[in-house]
Protein backbone atom coordinates (compact mmCIF):
# COMPACT_ATOMS: atom_id res chain seq x y z
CA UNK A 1 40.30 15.48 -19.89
CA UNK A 2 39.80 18.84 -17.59
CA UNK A 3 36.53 19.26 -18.51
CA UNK A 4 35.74 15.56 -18.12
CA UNK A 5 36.62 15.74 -14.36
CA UNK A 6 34.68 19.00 -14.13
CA UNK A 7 31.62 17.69 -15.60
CA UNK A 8 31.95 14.80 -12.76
CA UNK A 9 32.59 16.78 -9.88
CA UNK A 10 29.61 18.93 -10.55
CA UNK A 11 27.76 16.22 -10.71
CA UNK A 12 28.70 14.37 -7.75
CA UNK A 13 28.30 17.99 -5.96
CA UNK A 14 24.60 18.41 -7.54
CA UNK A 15 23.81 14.66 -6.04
CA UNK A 16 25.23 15.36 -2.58
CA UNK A 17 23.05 18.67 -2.45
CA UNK A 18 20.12 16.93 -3.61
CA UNK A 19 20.64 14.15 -0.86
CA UNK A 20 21.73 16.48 1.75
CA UNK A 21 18.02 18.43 1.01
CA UNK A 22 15.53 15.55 0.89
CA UNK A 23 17.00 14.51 4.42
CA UNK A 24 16.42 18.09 6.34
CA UNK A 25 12.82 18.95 4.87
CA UNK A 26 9.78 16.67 5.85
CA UNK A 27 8.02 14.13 3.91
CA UNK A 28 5.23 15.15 3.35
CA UNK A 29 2.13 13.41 5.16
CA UNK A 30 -0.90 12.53 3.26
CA UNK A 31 -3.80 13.67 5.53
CA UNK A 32 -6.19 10.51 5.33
CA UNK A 33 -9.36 11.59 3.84
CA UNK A 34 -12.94 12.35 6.75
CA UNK A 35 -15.44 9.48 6.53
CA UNK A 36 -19.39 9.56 6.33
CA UNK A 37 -21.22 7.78 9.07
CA UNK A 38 -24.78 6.59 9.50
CA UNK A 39 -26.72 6.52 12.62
CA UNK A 40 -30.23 5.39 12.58
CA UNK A 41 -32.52 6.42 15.05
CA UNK A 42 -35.15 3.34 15.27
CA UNK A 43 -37.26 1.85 17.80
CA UNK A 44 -36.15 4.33 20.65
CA UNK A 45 -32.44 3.34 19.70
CA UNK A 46 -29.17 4.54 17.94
CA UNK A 47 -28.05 1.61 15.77
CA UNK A 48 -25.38 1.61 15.99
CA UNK A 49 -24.71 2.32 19.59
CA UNK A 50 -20.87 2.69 19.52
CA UNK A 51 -19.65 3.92 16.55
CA UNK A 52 -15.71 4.07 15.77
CA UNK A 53 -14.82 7.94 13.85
CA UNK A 54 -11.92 10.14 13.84
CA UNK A 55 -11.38 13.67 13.88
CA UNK A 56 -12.95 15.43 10.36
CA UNK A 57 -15.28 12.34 10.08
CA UNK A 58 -18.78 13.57 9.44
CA UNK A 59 -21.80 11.51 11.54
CA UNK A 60 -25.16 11.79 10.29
CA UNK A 61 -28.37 10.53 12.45
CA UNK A 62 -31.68 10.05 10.65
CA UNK A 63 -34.38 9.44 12.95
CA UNK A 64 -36.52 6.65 11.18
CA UNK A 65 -39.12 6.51 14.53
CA UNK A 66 -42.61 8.68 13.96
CA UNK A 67 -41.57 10.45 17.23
CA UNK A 68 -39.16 13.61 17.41
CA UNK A 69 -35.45 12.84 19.02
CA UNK A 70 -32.11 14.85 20.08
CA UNK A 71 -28.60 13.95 19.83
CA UNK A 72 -27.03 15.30 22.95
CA UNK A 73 -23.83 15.03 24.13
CA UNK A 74 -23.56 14.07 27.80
CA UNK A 75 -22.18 17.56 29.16
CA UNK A 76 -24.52 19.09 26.76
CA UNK A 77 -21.67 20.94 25.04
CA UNK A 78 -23.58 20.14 21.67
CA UNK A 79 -27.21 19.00 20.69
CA UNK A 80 -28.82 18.56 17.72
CA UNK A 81 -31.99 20.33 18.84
CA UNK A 82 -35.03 18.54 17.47
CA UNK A 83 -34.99 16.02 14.86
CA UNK A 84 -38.23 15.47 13.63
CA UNK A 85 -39.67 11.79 12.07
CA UNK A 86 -37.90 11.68 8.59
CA UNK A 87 -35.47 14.31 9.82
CA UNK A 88 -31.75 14.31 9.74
CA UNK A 89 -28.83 16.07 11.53
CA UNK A 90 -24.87 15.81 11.19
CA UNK A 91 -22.13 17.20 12.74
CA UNK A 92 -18.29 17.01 12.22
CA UNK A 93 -16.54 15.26 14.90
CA UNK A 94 -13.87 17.13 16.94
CA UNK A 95 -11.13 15.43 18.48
CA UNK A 96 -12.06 17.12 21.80
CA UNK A 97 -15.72 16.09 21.60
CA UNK A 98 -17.54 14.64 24.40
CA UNK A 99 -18.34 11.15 23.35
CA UNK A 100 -21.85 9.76 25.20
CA UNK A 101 -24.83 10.85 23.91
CA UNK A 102 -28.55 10.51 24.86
CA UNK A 103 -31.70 11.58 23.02
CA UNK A 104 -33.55 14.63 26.01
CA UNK A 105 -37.19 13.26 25.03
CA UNK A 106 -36.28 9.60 25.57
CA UNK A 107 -33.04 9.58 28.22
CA UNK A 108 -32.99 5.92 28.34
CA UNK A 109 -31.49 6.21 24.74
CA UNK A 110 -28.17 6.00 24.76
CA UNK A 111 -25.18 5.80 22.39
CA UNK A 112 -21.71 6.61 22.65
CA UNK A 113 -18.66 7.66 20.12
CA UNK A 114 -14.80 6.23 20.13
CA UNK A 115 -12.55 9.38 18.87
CA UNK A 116 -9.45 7.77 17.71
CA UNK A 117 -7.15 9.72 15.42
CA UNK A 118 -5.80 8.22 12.01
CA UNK A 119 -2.36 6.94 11.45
């Protein structure tokens, strides 16, 4: 009968422990995974204009027009440089990153990014 009562007290000690643990450390988060994104660059446009991404997402333009473009954020704090006709360029979006953009051949081109961050 001793070692009965033992037995049970261990184990009702090894289940408090285990509870008592799994409440003081952190679930762990699953990070959501980065998207890829598409920007055509057509007609003298960016379709799509406004584009929804999140920190992590990658965004890649490809300039379908037979004329050279840029991608270039409003401050200027980052710019494709030139993207030739067939050409492509992509970048990984920052959480910090300006969010107009504007092609410097043809400033009437205009587009803009909405940084949201994941749940």
């Amino acid at each position: 009968m001793h070692f009965k009562a033992a037995y049970f007290k261990t184990a009702i000690v090894l289940v408090i422990a285990v509870l008592i643990y799994s409440s003081l450390v952190p679930a762990r988060t699953v990070e959501p995974e980065s998207r890829e994104h598409v920007v055509e660059i057509s007609n003298l446009r960016f379709i799509p204009k406004e584009i929804v991404v999140a920190p992590g997402d990658t965004i890649i333009w490809v300039n379908r027009d037979f004329v050279p473009h840029t991608v270039t954020a409003n401050d200027e704090s980052w710019d494709s440089g030139l993207i030739e006709a067939e050409g492509r360029w992509e970048t990984v979006i920052k959480a910090d990153m300006q969010e107009g953009y504007f092609c410097r051949y043809h400033p009437s081109m205009t587009a803009k990014l909405f940084i949201i961050r994941r749940q």
